[in-house]
N, C-alpha and C. Protein backbone atom coordinates (compact mmCIF):
# COMPACT_ATOMS: atom_id res chain seq x y z
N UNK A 1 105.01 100.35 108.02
CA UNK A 1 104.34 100.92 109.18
C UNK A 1 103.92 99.78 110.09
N UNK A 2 104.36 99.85 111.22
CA UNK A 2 103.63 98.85 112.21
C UNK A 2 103.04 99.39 112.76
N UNK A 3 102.26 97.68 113.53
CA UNK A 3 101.02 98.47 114.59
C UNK A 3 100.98 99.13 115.39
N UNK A 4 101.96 99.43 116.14
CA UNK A 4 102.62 100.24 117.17
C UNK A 4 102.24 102.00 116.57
N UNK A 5 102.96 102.08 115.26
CA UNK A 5 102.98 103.12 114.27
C UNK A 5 101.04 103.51 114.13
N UNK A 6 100.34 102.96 113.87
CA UNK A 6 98.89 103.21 113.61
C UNK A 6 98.51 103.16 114.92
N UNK A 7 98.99 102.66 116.07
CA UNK A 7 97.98 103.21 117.33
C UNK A 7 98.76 104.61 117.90
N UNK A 8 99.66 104.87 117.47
CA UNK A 8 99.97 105.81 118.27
C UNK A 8 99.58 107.03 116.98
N UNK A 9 99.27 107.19 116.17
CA UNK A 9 98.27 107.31 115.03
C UNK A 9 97.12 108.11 115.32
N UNK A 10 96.38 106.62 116.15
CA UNK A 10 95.48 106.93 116.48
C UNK A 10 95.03 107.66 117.79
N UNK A 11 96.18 107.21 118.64
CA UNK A 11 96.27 108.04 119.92
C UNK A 11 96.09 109.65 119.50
N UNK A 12 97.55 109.67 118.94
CA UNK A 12 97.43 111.37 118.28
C UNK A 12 96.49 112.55 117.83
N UNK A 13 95.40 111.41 117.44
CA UNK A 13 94.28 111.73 116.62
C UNK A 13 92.89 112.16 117.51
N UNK A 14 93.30 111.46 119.01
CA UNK A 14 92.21 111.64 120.13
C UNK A 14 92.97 112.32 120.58
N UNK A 15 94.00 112.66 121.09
CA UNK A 15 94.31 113.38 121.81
C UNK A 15 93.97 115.31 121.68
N UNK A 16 94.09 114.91 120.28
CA UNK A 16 93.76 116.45 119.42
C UNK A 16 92.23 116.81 119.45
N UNK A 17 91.81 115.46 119.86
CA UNK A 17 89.82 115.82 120.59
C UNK A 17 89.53 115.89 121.59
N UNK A 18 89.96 115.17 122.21
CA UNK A 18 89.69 115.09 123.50
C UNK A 18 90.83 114.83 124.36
N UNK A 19 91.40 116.23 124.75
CA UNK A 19 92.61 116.40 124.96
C UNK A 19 92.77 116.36 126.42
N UNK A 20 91.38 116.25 127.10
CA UNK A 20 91.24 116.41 128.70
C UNK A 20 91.10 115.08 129.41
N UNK A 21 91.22 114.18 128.23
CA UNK A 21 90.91 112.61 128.55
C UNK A 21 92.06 111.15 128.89
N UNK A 22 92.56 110.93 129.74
CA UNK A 22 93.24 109.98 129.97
C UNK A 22 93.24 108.87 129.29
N UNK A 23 93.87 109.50 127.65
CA UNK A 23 93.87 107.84 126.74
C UNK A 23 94.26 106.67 127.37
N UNK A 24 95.08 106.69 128.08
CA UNK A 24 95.67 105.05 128.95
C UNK A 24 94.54 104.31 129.61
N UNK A 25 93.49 105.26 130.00
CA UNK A 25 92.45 104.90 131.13
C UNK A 25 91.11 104.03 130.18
N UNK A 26 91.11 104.33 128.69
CA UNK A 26 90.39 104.00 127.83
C UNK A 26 90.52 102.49 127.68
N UNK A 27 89.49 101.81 126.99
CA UNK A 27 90.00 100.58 126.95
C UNK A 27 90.11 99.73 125.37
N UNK A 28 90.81 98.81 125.02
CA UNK A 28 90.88 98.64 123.91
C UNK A 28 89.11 98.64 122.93
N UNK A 29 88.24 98.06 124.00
CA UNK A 29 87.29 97.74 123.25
C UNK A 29 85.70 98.71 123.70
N UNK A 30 86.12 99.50 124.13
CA UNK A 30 85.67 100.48 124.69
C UNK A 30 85.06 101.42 123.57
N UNK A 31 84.02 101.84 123.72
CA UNK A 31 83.25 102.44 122.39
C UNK A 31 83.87 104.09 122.91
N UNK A 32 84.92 104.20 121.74
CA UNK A 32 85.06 105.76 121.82
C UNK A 32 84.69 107.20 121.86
N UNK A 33 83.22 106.76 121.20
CA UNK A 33 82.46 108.02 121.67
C UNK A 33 81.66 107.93 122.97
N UNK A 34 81.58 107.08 123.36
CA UNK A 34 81.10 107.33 124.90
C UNK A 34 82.16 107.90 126.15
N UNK A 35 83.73 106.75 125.86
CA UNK A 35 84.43 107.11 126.61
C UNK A 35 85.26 108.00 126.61
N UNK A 36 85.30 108.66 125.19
CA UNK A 36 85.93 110.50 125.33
C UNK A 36 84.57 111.05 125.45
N UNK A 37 83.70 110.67 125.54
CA UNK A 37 81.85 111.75 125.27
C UNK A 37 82.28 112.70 123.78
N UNK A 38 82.84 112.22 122.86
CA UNK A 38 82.68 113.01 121.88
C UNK A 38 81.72 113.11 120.80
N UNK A 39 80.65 113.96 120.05
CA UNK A 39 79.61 113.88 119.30
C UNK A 39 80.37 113.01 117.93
N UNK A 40 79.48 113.48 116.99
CA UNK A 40 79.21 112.58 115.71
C UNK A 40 80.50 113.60 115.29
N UNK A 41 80.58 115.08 115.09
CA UNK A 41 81.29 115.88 114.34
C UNK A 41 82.89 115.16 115.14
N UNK A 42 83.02 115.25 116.39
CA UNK A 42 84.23 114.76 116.74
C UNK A 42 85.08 113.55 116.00
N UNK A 43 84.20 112.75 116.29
CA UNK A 43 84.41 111.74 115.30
C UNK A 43 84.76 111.45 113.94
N UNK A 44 84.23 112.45 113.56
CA UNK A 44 84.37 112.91 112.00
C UNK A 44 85.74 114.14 111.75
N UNK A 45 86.03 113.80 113.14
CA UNK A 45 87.60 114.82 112.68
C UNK A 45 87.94 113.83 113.23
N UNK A 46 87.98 112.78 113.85
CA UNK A 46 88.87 111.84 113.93
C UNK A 46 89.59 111.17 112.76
N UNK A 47 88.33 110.56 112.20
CA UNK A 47 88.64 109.95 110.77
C UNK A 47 89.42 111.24 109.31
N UNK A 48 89.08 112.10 109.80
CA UNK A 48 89.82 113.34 109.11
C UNK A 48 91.54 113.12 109.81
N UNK A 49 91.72 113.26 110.77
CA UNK A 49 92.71 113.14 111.26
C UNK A 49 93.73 112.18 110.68
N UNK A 50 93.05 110.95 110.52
CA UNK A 50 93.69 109.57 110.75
C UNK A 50 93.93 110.42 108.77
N UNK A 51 92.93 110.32 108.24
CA UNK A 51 93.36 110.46 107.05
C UNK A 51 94.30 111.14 106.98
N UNK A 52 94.65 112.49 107.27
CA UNK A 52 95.76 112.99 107.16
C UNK A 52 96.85 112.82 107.42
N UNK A 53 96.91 111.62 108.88
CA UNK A 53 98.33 111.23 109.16
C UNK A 53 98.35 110.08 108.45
N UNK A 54 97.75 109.05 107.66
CA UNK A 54 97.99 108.14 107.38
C UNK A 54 97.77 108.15 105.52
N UNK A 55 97.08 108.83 105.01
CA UNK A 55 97.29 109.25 103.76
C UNK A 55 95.79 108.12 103.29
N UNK A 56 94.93 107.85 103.94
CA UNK A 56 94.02 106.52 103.87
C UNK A 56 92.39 107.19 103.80
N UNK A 57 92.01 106.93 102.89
CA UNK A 57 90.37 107.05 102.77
C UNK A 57 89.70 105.86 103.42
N UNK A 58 88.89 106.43 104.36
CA UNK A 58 87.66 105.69 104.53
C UNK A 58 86.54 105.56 104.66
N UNK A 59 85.72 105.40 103.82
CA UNK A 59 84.30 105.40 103.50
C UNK A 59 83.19 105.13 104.53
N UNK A 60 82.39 106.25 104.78
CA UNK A 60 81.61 106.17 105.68
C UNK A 60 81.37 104.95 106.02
N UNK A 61 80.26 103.90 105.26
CA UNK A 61 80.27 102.61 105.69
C UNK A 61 81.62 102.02 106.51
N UNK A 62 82.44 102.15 106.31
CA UNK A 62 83.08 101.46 107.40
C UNK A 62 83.77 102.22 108.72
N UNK A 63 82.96 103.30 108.71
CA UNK A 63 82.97 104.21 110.05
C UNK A 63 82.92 103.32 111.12
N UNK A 64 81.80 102.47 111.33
CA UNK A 64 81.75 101.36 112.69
C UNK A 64 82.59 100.76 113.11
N UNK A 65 83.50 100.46 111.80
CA UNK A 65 84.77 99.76 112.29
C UNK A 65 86.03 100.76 113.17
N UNK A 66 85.70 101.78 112.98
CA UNK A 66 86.67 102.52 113.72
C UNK A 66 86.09 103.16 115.79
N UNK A 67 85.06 102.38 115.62
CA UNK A 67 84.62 103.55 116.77
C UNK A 67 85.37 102.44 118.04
N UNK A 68 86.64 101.47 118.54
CA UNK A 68 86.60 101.46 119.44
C UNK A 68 88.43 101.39 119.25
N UNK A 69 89.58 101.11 120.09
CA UNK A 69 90.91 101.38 120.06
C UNK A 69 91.35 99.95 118.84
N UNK A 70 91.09 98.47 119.69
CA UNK A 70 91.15 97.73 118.83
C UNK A 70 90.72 97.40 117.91
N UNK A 71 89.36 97.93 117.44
CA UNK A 71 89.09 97.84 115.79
C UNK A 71 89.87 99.14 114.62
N UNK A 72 89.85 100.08 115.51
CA UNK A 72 90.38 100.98 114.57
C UNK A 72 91.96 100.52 114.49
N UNK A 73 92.70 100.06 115.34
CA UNK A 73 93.83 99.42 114.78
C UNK A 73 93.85 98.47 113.62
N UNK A 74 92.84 97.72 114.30
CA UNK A 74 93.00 96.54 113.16
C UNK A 74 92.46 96.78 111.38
N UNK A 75 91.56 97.73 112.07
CA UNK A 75 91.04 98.06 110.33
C UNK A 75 92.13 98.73 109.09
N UNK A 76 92.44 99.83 109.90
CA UNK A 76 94.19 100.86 109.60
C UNK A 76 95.19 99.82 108.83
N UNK A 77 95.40 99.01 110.34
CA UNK A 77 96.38 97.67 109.55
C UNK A 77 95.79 97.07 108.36
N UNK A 78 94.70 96.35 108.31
CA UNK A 78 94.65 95.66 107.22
C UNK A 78 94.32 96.50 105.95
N UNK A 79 93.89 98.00 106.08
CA UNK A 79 93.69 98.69 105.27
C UNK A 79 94.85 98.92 103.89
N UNK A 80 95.64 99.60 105.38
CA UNK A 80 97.25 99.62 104.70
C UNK A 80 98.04 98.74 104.30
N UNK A 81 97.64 97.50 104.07
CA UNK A 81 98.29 96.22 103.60
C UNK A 81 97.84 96.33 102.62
N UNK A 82 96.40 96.10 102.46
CA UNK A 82 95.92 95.98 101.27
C UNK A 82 95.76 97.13 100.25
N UNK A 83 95.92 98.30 100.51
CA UNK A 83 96.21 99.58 99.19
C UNK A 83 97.28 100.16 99.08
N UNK A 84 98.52 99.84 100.13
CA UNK A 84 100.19 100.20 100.27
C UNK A 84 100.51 98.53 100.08
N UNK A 85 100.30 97.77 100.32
CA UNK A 85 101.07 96.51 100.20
C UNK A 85 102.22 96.60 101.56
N UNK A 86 102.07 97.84 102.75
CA UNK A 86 102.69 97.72 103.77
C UNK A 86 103.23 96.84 104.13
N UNK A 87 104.43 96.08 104.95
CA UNK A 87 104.59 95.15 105.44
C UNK A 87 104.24 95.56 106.56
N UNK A 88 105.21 94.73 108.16
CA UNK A 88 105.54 94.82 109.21
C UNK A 88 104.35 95.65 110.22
N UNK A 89 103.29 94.40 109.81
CA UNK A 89 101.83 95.41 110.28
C UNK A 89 101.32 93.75 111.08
């Protein structure tokens, strides 16, 4: 899976929330619940989401790491390296 593969992942995953929102217009480091305005529950189908397309648990504590475009990439990636042994990430 590459990174390409986990942001568009993650795109998928907002889009299915906040479907009225110009993901392109977002910014990598941009705190995602402000800039879709989505609550705590949104969020929490995000990470539902991601789990389901990506087959990946992640434990509340490291919820923070997901709330902006470039951390939640990067976390995904190194996630999936380290419990798939993924390459090409």
């Amino acid at each position: 899976m590459t990174r390409e593969d986990i942001h568009a992942a993650i795109i998928a995953a907002l889009s299915n929330i906040a479907p009225d929102v110009e993901l392109s217009s977002v910014g990598p480091n941009a705190d995602l619940r402000e800039a879709l305005d989505i609550d705590s529950m949104d969020f929490l189908n995000f990470i539902m989401a991601l789990h389901k397309k990506l087959g990946l648990d992640v434990p509340e504590k490291d919820y923070p790491k997901l709330v902006t475009l470039a951390g939640a990439t990067a976390y995904l990636e190194q996630h999936l390296l380290q419990t798939r042994g993924w390459g090409g990430v």
